[in-house]
Protein backbone atom coordinates (compact mmCIF):
# COMPACT_ATOMS: atom_id res chain seq x y z
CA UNK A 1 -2.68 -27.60 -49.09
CA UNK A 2 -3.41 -30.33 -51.41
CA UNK A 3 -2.24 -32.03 -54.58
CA UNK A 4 -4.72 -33.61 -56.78
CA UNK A 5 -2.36 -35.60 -59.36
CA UNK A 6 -5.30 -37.07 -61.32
CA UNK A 7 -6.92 -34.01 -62.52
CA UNK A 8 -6.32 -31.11 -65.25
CA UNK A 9 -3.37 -29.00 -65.04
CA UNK A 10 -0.18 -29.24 -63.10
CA UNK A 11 -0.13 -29.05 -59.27
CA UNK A 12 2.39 -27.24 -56.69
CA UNK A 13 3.66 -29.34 -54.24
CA UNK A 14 3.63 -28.58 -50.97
CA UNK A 15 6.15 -28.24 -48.10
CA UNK A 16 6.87 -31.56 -45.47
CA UNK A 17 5.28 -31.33 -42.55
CA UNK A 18 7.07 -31.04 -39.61
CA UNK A 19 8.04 -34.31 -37.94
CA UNK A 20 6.53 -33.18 -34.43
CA UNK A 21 3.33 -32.33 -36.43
CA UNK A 22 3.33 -35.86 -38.17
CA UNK A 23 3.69 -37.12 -34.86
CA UNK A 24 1.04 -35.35 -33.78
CA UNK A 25 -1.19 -36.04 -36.53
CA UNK A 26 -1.00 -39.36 -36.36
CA UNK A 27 -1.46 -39.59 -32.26
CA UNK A 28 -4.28 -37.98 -32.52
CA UNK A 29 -5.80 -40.01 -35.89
CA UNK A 30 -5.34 -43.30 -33.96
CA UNK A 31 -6.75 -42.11 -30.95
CA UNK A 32 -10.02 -41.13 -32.38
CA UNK A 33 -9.89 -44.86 -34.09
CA UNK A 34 -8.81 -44.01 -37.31
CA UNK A 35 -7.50 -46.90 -39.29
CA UNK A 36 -4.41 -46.01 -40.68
CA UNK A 37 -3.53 -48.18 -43.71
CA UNK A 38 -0.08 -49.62 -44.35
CA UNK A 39 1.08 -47.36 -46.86
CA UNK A 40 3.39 -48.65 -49.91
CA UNK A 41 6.71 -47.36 -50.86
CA UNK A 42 6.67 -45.13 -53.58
CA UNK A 43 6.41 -47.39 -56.81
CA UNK A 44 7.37 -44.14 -58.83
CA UNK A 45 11.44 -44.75 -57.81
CA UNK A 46 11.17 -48.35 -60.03
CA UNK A 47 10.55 -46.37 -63.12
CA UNK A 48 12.88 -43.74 -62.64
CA UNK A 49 15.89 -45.42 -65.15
CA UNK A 50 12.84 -46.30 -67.96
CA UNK A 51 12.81 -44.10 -70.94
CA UNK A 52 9.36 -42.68 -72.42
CA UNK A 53 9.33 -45.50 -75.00
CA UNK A 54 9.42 -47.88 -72.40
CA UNK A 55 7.37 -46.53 -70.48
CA UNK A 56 4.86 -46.16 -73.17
CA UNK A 57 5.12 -49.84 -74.51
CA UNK A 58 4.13 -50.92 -70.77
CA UNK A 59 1.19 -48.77 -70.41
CA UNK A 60 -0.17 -50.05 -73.71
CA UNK A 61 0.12 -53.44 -72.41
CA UNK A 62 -2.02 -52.23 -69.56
CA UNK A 63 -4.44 -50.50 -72.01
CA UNK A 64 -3.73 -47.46 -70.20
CA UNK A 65 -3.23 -43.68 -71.85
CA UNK A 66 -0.21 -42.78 -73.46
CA UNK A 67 0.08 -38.98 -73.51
CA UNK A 68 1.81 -36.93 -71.53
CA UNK A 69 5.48 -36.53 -69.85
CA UNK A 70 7.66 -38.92 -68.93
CA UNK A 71 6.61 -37.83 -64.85
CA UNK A 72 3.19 -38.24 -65.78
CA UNK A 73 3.68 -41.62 -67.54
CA UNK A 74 5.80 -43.19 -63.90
CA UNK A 75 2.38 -41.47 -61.62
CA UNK A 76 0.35 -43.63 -64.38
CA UNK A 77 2.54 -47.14 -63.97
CA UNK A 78 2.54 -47.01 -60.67
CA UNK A 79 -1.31 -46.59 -60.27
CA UNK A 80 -1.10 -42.99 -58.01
CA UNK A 81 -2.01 -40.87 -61.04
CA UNK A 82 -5.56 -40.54 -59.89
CA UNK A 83 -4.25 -40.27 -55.93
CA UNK A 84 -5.19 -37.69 -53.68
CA UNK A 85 -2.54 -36.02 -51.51
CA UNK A 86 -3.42 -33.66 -48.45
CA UNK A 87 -1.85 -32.56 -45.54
CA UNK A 88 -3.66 -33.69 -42.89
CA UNK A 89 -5.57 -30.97 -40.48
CA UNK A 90 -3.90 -29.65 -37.18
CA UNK A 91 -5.59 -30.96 -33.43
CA UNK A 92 -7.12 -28.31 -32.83
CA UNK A 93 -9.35 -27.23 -35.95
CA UNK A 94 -10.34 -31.09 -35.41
CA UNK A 95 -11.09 -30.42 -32.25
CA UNK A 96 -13.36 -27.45 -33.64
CA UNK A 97 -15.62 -29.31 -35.75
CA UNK A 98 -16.31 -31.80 -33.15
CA UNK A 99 -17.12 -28.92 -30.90
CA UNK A 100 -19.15 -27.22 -32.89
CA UNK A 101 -21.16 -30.93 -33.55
CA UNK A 102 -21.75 -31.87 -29.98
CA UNK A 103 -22.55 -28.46 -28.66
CA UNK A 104 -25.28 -28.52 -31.89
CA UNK A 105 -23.36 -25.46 -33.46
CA UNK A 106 -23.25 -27.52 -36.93
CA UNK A 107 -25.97 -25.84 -38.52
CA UNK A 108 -26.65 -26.32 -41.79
CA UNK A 109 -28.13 -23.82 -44.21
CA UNK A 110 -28.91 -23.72 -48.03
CA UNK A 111 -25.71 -21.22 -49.97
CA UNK A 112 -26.86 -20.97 -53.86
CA UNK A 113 -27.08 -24.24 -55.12
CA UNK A 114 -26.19 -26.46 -51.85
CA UNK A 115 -26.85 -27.32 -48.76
CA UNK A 116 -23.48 -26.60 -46.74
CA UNK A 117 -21.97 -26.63 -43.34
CA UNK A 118 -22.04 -23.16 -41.45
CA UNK A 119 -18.56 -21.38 -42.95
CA UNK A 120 -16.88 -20.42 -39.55
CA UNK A 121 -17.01 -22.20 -36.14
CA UNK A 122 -17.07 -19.14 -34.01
CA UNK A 123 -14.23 -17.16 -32.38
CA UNK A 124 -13.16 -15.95 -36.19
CA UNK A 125 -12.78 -19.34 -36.80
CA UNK A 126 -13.20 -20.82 -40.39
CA UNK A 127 -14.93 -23.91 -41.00
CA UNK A 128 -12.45 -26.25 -42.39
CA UNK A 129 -15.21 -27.99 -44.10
CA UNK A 130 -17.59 -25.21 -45.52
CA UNK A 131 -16.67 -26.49 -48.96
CA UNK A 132 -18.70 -29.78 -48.57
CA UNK A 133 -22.64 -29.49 -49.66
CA UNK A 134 -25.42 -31.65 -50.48
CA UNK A 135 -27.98 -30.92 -53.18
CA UNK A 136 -29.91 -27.93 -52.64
CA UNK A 137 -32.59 -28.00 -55.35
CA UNK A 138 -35.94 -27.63 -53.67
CA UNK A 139 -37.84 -29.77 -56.13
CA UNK A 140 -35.96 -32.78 -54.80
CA UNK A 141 -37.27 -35.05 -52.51
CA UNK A 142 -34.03 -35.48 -51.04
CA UNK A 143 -33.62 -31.71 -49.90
CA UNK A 144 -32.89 -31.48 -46.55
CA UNK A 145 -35.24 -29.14 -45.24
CA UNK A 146 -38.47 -29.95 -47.43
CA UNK A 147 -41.34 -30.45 -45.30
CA UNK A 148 -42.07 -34.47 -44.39
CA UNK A 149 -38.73 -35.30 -45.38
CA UNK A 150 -36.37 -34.06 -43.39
CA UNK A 151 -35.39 -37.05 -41.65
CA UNK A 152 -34.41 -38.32 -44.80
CA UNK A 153 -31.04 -37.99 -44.75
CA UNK A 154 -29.72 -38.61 -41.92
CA UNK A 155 -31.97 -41.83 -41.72
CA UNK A 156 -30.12 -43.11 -44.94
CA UNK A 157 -26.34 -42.69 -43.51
CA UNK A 158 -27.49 -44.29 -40.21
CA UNK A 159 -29.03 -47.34 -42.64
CA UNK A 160 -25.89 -47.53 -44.35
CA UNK A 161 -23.62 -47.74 -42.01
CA UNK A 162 -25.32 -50.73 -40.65
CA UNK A 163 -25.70 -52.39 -43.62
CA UNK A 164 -21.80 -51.83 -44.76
CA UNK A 165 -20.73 -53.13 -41.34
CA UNK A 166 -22.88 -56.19 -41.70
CA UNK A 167 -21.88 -56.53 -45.22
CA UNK A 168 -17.71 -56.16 -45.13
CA UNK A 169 -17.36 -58.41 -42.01
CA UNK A 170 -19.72 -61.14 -44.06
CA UNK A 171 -17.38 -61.04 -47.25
CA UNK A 172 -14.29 -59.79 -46.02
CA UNK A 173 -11.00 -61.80 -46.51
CA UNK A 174 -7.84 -62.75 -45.44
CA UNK A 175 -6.37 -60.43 -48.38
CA UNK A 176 -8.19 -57.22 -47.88
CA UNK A 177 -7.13 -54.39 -45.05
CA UNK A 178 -9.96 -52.95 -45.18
CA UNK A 179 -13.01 -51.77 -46.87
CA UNK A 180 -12.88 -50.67 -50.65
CA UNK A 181 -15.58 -48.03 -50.96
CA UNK A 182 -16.68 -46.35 -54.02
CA UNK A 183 -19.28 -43.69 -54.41
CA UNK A 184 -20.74 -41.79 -58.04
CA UNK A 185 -21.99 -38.84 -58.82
CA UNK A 186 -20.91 -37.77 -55.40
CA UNK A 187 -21.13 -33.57 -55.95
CA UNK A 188 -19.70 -31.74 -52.87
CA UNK A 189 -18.70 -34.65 -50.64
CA UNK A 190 -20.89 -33.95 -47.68
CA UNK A 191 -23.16 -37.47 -47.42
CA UNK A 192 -19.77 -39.14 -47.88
CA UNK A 193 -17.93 -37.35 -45.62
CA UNK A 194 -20.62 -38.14 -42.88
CA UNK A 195 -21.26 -41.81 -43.30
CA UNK A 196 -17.32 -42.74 -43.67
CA UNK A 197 -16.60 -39.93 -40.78
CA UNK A 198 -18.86 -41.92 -38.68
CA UNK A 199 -17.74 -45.61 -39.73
CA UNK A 200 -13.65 -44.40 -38.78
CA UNK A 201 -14.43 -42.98 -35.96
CA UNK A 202 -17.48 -44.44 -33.89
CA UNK A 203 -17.23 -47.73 -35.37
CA UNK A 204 -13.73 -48.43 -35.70
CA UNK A 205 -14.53 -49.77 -38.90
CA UNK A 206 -10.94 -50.25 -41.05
CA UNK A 207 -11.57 -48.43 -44.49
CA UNK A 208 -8.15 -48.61 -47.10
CA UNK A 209 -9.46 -46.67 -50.02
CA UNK A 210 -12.18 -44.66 -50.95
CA UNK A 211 -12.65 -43.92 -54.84
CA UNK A 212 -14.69 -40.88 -55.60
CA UNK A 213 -15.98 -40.22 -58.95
CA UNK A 214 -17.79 -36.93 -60.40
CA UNK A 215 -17.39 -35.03 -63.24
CA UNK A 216 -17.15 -32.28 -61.58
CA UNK A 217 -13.52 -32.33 -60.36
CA UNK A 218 -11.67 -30.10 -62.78
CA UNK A 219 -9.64 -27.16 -62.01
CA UNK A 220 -7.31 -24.61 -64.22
CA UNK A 221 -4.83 -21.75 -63.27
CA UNK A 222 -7.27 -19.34 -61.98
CA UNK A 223 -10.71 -21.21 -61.16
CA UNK A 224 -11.75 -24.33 -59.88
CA UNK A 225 -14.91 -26.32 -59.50
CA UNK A 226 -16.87 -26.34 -56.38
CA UNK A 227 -16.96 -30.28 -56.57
CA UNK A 228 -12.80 -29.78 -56.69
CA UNK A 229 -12.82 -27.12 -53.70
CA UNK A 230 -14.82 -29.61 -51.40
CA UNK A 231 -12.83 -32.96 -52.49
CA UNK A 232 -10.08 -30.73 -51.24
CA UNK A 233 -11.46 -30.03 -47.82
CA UNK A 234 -12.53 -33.99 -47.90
CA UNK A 235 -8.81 -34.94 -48.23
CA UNK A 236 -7.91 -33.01 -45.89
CA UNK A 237 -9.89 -34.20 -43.25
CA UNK A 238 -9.08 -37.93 -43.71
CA UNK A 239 -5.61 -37.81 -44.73
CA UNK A 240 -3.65 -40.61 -43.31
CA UNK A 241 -7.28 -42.40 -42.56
CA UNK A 242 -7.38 -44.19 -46.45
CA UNK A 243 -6.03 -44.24 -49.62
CA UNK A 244 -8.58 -41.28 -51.69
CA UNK A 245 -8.52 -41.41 -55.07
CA UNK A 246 -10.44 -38.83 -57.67
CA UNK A 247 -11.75 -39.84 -61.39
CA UNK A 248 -13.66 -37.60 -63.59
CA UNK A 249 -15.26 -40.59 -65.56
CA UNK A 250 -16.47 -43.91 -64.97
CA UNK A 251 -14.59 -45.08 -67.96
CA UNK A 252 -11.09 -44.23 -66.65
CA UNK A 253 -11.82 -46.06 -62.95
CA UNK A 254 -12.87 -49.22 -65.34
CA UNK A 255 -9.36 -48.75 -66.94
CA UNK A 256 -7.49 -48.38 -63.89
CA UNK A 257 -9.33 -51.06 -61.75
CA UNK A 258 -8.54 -53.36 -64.74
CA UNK A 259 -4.95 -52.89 -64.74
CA UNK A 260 -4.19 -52.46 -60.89
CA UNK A 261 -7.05 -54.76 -59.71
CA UNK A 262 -3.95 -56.78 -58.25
CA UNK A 263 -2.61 -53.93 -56.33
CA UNK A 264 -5.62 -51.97 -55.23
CA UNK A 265 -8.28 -54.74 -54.79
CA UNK A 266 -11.92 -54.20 -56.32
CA UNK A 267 -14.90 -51.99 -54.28
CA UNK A 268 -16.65 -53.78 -51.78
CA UNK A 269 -19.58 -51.36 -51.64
CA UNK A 270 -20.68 -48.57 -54.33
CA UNK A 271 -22.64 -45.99 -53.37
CA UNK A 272 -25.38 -43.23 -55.44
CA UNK A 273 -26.53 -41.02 -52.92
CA UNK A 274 -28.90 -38.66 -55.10
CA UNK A 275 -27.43 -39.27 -58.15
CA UNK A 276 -29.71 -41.30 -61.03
CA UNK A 277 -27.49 -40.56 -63.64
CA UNK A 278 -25.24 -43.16 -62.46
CA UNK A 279 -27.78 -46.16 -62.51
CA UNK A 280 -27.26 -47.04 -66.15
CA UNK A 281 -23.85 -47.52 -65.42
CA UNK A 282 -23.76 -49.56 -62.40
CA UNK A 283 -26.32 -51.48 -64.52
CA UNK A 284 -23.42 -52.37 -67.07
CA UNK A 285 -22.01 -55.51 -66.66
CA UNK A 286 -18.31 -54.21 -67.41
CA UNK A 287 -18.36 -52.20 -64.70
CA UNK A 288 -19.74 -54.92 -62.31
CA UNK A 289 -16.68 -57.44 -63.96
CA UNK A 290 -13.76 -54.64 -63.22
CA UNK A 291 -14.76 -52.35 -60.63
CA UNK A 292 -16.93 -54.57 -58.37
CA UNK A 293 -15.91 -57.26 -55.68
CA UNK A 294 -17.22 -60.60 -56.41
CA UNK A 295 -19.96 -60.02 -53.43
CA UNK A 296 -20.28 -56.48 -53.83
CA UNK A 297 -23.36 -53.82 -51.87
CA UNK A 298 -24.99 -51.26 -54.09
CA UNK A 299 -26.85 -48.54 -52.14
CA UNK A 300 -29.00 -45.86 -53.78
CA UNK A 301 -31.01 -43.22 -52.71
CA UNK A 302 -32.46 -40.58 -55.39
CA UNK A 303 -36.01 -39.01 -55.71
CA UNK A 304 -38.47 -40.52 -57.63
CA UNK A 305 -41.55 -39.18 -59.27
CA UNK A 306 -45.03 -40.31 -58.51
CA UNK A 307 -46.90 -39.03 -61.50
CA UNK A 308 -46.12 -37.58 -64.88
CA UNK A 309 -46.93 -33.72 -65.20
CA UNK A 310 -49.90 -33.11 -67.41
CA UNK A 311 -49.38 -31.89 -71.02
CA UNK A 312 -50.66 -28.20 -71.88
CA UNK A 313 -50.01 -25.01 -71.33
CA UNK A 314 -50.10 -23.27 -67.92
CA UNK A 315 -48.17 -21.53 -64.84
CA UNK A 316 -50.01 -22.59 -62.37
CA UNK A 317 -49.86 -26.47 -62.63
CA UNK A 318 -49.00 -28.38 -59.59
CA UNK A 319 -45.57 -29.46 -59.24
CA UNK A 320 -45.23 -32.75 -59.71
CA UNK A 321 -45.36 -35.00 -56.62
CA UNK A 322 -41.94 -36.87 -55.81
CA UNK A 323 -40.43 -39.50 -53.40
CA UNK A 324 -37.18 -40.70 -52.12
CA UNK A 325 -36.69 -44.09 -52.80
CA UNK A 326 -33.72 -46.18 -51.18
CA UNK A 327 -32.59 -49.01 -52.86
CA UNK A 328 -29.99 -52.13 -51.51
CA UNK A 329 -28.59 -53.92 -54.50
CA UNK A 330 -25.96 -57.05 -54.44
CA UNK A 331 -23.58 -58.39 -57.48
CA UNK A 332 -24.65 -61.80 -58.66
CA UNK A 333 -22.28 -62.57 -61.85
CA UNK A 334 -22.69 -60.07 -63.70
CA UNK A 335 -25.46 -57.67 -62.31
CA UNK A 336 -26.75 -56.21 -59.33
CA UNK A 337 -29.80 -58.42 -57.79
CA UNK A 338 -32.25 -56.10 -55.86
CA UNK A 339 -32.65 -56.82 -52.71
CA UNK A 340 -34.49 -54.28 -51.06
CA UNK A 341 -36.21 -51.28 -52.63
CA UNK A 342 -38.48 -48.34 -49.76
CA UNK A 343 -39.89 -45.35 -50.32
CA UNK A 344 -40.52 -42.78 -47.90
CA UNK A 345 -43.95 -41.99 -46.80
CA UNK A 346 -45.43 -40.19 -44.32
CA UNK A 347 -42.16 -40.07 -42.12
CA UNK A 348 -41.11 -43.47 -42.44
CA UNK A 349 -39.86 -46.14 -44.87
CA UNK A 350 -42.29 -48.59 -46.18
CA UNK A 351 -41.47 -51.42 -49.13
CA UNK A 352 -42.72 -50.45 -52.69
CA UNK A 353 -44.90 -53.15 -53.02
CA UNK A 354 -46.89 -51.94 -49.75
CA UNK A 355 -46.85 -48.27 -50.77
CA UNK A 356 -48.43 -48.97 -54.37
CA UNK A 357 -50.89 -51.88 -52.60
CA UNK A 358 -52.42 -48.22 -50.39
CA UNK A 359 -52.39 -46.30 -53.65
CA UNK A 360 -54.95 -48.54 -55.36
CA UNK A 361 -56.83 -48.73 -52.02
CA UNK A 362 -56.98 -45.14 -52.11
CA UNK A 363 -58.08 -44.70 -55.78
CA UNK A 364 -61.83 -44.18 -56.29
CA UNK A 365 -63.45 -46.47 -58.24
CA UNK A 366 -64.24 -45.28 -61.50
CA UNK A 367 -67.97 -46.00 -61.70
CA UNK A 368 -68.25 -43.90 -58.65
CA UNK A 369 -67.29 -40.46 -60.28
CA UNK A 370 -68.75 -41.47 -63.61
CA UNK A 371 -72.02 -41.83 -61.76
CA UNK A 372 -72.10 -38.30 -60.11
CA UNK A 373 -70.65 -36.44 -63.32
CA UNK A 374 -73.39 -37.76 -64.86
CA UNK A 375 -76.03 -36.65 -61.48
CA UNK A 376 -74.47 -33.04 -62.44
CA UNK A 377 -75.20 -33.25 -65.97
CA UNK A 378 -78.86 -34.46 -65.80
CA UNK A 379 -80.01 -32.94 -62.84
């Protein structure tokens, strides 16, 4: 079960877990090379003897909301209202997934408007992570099983693992734990889950928190989100591995990076994975000031369009041809400096400036097909 304490409506808590299943938990979580993170005491017990005034008169000094119960208020103080709380998942459904992964039983297939894990590993057994998807929309350039691109994907996590492990090990210091990575727009989980499954476990790589933001994450007493469902299965799988914590707005991880920036450090890489809507706001420098570390990697990926579709009426136009694009960005005051920007073509990446420089070699040249229009007219 798990208890999302930064989202709509109030939460059951669940039962403690054994302390021969913590034990075991944890075994097995360092023996895959999980990074467990030093975990702090429970901040909420300082607050306990502060009334709701007070309470409220320190959270306006931190420019933080005010509504809300006095249990609410101490969650808010002591920076875990956004935190995401799981019980971890037993040995053996582990064991499961990485069964069903190295005997190539991890088929994915598209389920309405995503691209999902298979739900059940075989035997009756359910797929503890059938709620995680990728986008599904067969327009996209991005969609895992269009034709010429389906490489795509799995190229970019294998790219970005590199580049974070090149990148944290470059700026990391004596202060952080571990890396501080933040991803937008980040739908059902599944990219996320892959790239940081693969940097805890066959890199060793230490990662203390991972912010996700979509939203998407909303729930109520009978119904929740999709995006909700998987971050559930996602917290699952890495409790005890980082720190997760959920925000449905950009604007309330700006407030609570600026008032716990202290405490919880600031991202060391942000990631867009198929998301464009986010690129105005990485582009902001207020996000860049509170959010970002000083040295901080952007990575994109999101499909681009080639051409605008002709005006008029008309079924049976051509869909419009599209791209994906990856894109490496780096903070530099205030902004995010491009460093490198490919775009897929023709089952590889090539740099933008080569891919337009064959476009215009391609292109006809215009007194060509003026001359035999006019050898059709006349003739």
């Amino acid at each position: 079960m798990v208890k999302v304490s930064a989202l709509l409506g109030s939460t059951r808590s669940v039962a403690c877990v054994g302390l021969a299943t913590f034990t075991a938990n944890r075994f097995f979580a360092t023996s895959w090379g999980f990074a467990l993170p030093r975990r702090p005491l429970n901040e909420e017990v300082k607050f306990q003897d502060l009334t709701v005034r007070s309470l409220r008169e320190r959270l306006q000094a931190l420019h933080l909301p005010l509504s809300g119960s006095g249990d609410v208020l101490r969650q808010r103080l002591a920076g875990a209202e956004h935190r995401v709380e799981a019980t971890a998942l037993s040995k053996r459904r582990r064991q499961r997934v990485r069964w069903a992964q190295e005997q190539q039983y991890w088929n994915l297939s598209r389920q309405g408007w995503y691209v999902r894990p298979p739900p059940s590993l075989g035997r009756g057994s359910r797929n503890p992570l059938c709620e995680l998807g990728e986008c599904g929309d067969t327009a996209c350039a991005l969609y895992r099983f269009r034709a010429g691109c389906e490489g795509v994907r799995s190229d970019f996590v294998n790219f970005c693992a590199e580049q974070i492990e090149d990148h944290f090990w470059q700026v990391k210091s004596r202060h952080d734990e571990g890396l501080v990575y933040c991803t937008l727009g980040c739908g059902c989980l599944y990219f996320d889950w892959e790239l940081l499954d693969r940097l805890a476990t066959s890199a060793r790589f230490p990662i203390d928190q991972v912010w996700v933001v979509d939203r998407a994450f909303w729930k109520n007493a009978t119904v929740a989100s999709d995006e909700f469902k998987a971050l559930a299965a996602f917290s699952q799988w890495f409790a005890g591995t980082f720190d997760l914590h959920a925000f449905r707005t950009v604007r309330s991880l700006k407030r609570w990076c600026s008032a716990f920036s202290g405490q919880f450090g600031r991202a060391h890489v942000v990631m867009e994975c198929d998301s464009v809507q986010t690129h105005a706001l990485t582009d902001d420098s207020s996000f860049c000031q509170t959010v970002l570390h000083e040295e901080a990697l952007s990575l994109q990926i999101f499909s681009q369009r080639l051409a605008h579709r002709r005006p008029g009426p008309g079924r049976r136009r051509a869909p419009v041809p599209v791209a994906p694009v990856r894109c490496v960005r780096r903070r530099k005051e205030d902004s995010l400096e491009t460093l490198q920007r490919d775009q897929w073509t023709s089952g590889a990446w090539m740099p933008d400036y080569l891919v337009d420089f064959m476009r215009e070699d391609d292109q006809e040249d215009p007194a060509d097909w003026i001359a035999e229009d006019l050898q059709r007219r006349y003739r």
